[in-house]
C-alpha atoms as a PDB file:
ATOM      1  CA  UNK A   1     188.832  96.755 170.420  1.00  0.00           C
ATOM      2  CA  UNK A   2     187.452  93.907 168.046  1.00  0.00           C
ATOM      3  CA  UNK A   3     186.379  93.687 164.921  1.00  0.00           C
ATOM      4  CA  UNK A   4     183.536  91.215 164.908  1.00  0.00           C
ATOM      5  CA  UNK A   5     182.366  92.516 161.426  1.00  0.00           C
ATOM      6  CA  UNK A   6     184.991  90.161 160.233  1.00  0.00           C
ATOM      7  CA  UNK A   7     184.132  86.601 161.280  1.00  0.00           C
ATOM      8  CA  UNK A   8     182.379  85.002 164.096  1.00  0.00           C
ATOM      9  CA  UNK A   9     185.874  85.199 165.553  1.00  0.00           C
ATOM     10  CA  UNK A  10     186.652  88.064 168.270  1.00  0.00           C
ATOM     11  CA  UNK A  11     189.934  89.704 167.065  1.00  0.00           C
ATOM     12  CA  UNK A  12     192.060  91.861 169.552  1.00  0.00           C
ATOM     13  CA  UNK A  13     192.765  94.705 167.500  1.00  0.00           C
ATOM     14  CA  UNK A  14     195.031  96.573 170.394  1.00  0.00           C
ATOM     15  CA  UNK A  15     194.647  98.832 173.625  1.00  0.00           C
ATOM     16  CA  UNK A  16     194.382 102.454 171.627  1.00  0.00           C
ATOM     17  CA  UNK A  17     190.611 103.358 171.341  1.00  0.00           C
ATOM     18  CA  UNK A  18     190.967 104.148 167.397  1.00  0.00           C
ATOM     19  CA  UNK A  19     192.811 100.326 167.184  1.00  0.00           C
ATOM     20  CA  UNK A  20     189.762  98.833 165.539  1.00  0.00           C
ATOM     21  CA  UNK A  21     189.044 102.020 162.952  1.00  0.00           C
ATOM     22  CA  UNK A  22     192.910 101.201 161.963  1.00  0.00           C
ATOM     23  CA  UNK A  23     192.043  98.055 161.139  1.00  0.00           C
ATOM     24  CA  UNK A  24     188.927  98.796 159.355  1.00  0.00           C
ATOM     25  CA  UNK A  25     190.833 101.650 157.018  1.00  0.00           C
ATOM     26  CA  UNK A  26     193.354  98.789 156.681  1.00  0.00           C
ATOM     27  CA  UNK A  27     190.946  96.248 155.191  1.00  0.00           C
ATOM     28  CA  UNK A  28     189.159  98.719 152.894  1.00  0.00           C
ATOM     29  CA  UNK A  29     192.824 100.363 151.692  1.00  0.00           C
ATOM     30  CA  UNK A  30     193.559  96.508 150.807  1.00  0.00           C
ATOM     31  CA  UNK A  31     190.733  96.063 148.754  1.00  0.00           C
ATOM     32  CA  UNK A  32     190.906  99.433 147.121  1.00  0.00           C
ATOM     33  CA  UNK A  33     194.044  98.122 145.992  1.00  0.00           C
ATOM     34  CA  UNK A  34     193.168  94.979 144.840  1.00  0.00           C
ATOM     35  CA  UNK A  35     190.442  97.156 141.993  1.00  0.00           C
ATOM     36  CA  UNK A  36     193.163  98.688 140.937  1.00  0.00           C
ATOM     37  CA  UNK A  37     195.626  96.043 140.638  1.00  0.00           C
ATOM     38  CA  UNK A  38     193.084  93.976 138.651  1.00  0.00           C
ATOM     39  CA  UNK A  39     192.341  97.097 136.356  1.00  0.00           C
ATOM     40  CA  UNK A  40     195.747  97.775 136.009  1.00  0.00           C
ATOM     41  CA  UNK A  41     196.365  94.168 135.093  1.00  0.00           C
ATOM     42  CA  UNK A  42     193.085  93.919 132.607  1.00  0.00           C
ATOM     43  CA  UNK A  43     194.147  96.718 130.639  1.00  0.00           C
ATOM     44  CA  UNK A  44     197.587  95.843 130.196  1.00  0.00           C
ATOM     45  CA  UNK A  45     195.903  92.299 128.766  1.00  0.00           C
ATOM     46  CA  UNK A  46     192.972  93.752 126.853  1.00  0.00           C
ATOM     47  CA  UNK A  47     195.769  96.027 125.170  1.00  0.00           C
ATOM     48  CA  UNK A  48     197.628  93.101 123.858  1.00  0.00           C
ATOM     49  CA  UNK A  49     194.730  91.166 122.820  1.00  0.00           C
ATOM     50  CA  UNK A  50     193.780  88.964 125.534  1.00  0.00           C
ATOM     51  CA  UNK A  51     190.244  89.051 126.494  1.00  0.00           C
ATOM     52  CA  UNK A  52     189.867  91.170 129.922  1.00  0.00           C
ATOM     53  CA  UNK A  53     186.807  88.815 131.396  1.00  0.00           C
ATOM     54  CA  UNK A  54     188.128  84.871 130.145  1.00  0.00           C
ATOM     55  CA  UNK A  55     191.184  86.206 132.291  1.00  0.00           C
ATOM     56  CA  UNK A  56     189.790  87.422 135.716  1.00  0.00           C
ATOM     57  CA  UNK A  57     187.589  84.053 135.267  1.00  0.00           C
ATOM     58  CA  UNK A  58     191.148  81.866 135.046  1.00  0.00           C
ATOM     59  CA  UNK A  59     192.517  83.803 137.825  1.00  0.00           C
ATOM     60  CA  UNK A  60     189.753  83.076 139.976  1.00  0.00           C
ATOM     61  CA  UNK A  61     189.523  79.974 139.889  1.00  0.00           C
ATOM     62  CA  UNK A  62     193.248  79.561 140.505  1.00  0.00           C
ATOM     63  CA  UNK A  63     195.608  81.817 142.204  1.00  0.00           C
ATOM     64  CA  UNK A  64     192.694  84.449 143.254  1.00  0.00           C
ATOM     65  CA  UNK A  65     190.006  82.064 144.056  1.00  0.00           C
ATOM     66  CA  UNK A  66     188.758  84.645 146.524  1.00  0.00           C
ATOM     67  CA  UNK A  67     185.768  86.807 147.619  1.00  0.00           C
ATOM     68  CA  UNK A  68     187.343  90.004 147.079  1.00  0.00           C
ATOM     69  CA  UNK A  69     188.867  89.131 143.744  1.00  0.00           C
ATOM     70  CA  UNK A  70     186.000  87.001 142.677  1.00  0.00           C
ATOM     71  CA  UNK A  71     183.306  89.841 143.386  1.00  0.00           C
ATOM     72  CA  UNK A  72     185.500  93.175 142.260  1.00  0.00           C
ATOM     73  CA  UNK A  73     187.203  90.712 139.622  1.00  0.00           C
ATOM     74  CA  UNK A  74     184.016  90.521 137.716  1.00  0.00           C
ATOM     75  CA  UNK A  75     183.083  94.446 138.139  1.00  0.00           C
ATOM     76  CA  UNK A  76     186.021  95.859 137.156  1.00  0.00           C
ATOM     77  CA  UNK A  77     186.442  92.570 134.117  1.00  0.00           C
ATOM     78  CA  UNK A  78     182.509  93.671 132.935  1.00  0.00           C
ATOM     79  CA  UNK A  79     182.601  96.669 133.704  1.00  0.00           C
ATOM     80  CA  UNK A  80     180.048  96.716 135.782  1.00  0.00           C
ATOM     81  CA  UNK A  81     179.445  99.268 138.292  1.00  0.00           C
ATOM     82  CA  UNK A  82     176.409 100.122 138.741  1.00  0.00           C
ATOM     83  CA  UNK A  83     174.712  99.864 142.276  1.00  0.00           C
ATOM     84  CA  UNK A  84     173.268  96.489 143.290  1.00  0.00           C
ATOM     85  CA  UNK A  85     170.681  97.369 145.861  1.00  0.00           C
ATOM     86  CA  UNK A  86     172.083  94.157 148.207  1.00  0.00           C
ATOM     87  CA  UNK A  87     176.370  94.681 146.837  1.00  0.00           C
ATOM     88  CA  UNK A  88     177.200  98.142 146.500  1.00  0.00           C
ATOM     89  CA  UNK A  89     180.258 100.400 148.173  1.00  0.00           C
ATOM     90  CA  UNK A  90     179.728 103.612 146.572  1.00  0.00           C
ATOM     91  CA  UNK A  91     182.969 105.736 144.688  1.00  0.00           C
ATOM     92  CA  UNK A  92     181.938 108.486 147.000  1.00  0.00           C
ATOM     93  CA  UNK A  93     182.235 106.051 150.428  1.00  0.00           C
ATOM     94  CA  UNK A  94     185.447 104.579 148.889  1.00  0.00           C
ATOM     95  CA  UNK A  95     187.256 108.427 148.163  1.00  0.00           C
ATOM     96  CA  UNK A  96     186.336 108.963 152.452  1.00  0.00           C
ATOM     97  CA  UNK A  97     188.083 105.703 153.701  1.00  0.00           C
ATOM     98  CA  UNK A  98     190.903 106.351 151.182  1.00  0.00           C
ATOM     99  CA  UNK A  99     191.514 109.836 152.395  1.00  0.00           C
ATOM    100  CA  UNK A 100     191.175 108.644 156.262  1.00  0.00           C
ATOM    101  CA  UNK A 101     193.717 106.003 155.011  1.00  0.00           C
ATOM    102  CA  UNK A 102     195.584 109.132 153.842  1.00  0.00           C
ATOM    103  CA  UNK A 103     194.924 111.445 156.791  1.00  0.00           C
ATOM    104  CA  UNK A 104     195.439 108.297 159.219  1.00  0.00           C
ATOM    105  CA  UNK A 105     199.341 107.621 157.521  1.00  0.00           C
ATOM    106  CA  UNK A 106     200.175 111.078 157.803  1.00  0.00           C
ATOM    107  CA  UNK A 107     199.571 111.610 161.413  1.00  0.00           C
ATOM    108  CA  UNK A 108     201.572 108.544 161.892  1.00  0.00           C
ATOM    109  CA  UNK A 109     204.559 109.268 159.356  1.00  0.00           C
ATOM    110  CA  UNK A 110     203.983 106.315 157.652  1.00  0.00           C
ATOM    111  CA  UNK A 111     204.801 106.759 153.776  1.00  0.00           C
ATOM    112  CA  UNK A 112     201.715 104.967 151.468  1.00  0.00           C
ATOM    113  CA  UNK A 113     202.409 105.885 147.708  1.00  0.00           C
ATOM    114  CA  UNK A 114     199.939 103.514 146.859  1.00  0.00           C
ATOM    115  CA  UNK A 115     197.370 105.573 148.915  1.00  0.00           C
ATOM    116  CA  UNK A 116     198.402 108.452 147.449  1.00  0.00           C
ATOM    117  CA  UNK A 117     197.913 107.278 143.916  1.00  0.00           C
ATOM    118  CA  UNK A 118     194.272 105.744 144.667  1.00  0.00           C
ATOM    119  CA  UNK A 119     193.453 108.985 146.345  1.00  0.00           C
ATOM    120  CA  UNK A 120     194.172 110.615 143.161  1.00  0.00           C
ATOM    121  CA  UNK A 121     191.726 108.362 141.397  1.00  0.00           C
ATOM    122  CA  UNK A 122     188.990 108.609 143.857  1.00  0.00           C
ATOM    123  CA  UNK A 123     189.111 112.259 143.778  1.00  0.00           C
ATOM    124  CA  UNK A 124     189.238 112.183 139.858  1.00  0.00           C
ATOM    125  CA  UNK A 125     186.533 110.266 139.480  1.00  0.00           C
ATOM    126  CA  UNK A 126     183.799 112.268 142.006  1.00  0.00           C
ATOM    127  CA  UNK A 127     184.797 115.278 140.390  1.00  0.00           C
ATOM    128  CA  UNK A 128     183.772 113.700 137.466  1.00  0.00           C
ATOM    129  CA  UNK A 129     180.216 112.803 138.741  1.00  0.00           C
ATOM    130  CA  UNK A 130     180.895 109.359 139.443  1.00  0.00           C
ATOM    131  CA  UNK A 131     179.948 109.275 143.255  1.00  0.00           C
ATOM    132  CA  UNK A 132     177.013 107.179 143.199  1.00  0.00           C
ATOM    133  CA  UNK A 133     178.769 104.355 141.259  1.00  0.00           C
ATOM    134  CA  UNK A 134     180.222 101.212 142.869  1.00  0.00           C
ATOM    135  CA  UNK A 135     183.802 101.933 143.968  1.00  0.00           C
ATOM    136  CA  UNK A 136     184.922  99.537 141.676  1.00  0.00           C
ATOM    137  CA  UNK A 137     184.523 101.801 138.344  1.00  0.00           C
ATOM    138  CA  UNK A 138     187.711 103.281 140.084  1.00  0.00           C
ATOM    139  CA  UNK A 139     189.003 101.087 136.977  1.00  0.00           C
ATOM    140  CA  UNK A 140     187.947 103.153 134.425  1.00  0.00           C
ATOM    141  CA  UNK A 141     190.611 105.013 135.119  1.00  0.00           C
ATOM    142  CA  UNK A 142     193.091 102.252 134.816  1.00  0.00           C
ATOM    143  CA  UNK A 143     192.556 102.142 131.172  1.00  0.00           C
ATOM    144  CA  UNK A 144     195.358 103.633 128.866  1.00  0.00           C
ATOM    145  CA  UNK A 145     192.626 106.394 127.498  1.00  0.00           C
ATOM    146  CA  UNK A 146     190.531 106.936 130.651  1.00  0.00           C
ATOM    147  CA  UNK A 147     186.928 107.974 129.806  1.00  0.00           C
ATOM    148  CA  UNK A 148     185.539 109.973 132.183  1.00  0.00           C
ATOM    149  CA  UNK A 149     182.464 110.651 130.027  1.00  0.00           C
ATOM    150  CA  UNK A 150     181.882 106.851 130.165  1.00  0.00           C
ATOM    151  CA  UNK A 151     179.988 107.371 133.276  1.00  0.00           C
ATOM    152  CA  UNK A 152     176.417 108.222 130.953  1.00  0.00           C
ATOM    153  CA  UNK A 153     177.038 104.641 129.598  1.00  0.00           C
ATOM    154  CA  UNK A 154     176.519 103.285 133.274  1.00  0.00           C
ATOM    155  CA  UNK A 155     173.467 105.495 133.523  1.00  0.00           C
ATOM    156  CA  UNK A 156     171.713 104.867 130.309  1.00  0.00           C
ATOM    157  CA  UNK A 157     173.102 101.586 128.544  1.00  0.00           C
ATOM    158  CA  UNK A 158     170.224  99.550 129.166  1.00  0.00           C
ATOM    159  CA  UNK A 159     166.849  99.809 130.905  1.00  0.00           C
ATOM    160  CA  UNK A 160     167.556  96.957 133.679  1.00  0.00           C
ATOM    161  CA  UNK A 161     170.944  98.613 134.380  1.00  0.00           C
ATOM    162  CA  UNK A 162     168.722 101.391 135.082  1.00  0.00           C
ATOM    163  CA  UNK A 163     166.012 100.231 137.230  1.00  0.00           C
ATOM    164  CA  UNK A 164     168.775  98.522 139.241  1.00  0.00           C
ATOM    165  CA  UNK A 165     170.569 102.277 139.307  1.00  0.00           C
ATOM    166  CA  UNK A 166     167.322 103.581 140.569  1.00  0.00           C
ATOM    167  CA  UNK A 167     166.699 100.579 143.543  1.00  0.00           C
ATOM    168  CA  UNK A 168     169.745 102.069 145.773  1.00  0.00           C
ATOM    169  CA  UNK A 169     170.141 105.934 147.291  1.00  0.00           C
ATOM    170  CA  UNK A 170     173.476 108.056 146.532  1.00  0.00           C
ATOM    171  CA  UNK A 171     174.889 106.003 149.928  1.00  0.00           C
ATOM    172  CA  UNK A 172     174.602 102.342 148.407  1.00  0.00           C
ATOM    173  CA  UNK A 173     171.636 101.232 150.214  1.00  0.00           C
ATOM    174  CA  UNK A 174     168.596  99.813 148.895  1.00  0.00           C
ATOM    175  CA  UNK A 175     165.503 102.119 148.773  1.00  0.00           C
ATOM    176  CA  UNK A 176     162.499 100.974 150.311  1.00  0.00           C
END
């Protein structure tokens, strides 16, 4: 099993068929976790005065000078999370690898609070109508008042927000 998706490098992933979907759910449960570290960490700083997007912009260019943190760093910083029609993982997409995650650690006895907790949040926020958004508005709930109404700003704040809204379908992809 390889995971090619990854880099031009072939990666042996194991003998068991499902090896490579392991590794897949283990990637996306990683950066799952990274959004909410980051919102975690934003809100603790925009509660004590300390401006949420000057800080994901230092960390990024020093000790998280990544893609992952760069690209959900800014989302979750902005919060921005509306669909991009060529960047966009949608909340609902995020909630189904979570809950594999889930499902996958229980057949295999392997404890994952953190999984559990994210779960939580996933299934908070569909039932709150917030499917369609990018995963990363999983940090709304982060914030010490979580605002599950917020999700009308997203939809209505401002008319380019809204044509870009309207470019992808309720999957992430871009409409043709």
């Amino acid at each position: 099993m390889f995971a090619r998706w990854l880099t031009r490098t072939r990666w042996r992933a194991g003998e068991e068929v499902g090896a490579a979907n392991v590794v897949k759910l283990g990637g996306n449960f990683l950066i799952a976790s990274a959004i909410e570290a980051m919102a975690e960490s934003l809100a603790l700083a925009e509660a004590n005065g300390v401006d949420r997007v000057a800080m994901m912009e230092m960390l990024n260019s020093t000790i998280f000078d990544c893609l992952i943190y760069k690209g959900y760093g800014q989302r979750v910083s902005e919060r921005d999370h509306l669909p991009y029609p060529d960047a966009h993982f949608a909340l609902e997409l995020g909630l189904k690898d979570v809950s594999l995650v889930s499902a996958t650690a229980a057949a295999s006895s392997t404890p994952m609070p953190l999984c559990s907790l994210l779960k939580d949040r996933y299934l908070s926020a569909q039932a709150s109508g917030w499917g369609e958004l990018d995963w990363s508005s999983i940090g709304e709930y982060s914030e010490p008042k979580p605002n599950p109404e917020a999700r009308a700003y997203y939809l209505v704040s401002d008319q380019s927000m809204a044509r870009r809204a309207e470019s992808v379908d309720g999957r992430g992809r871009a409409r043709r």
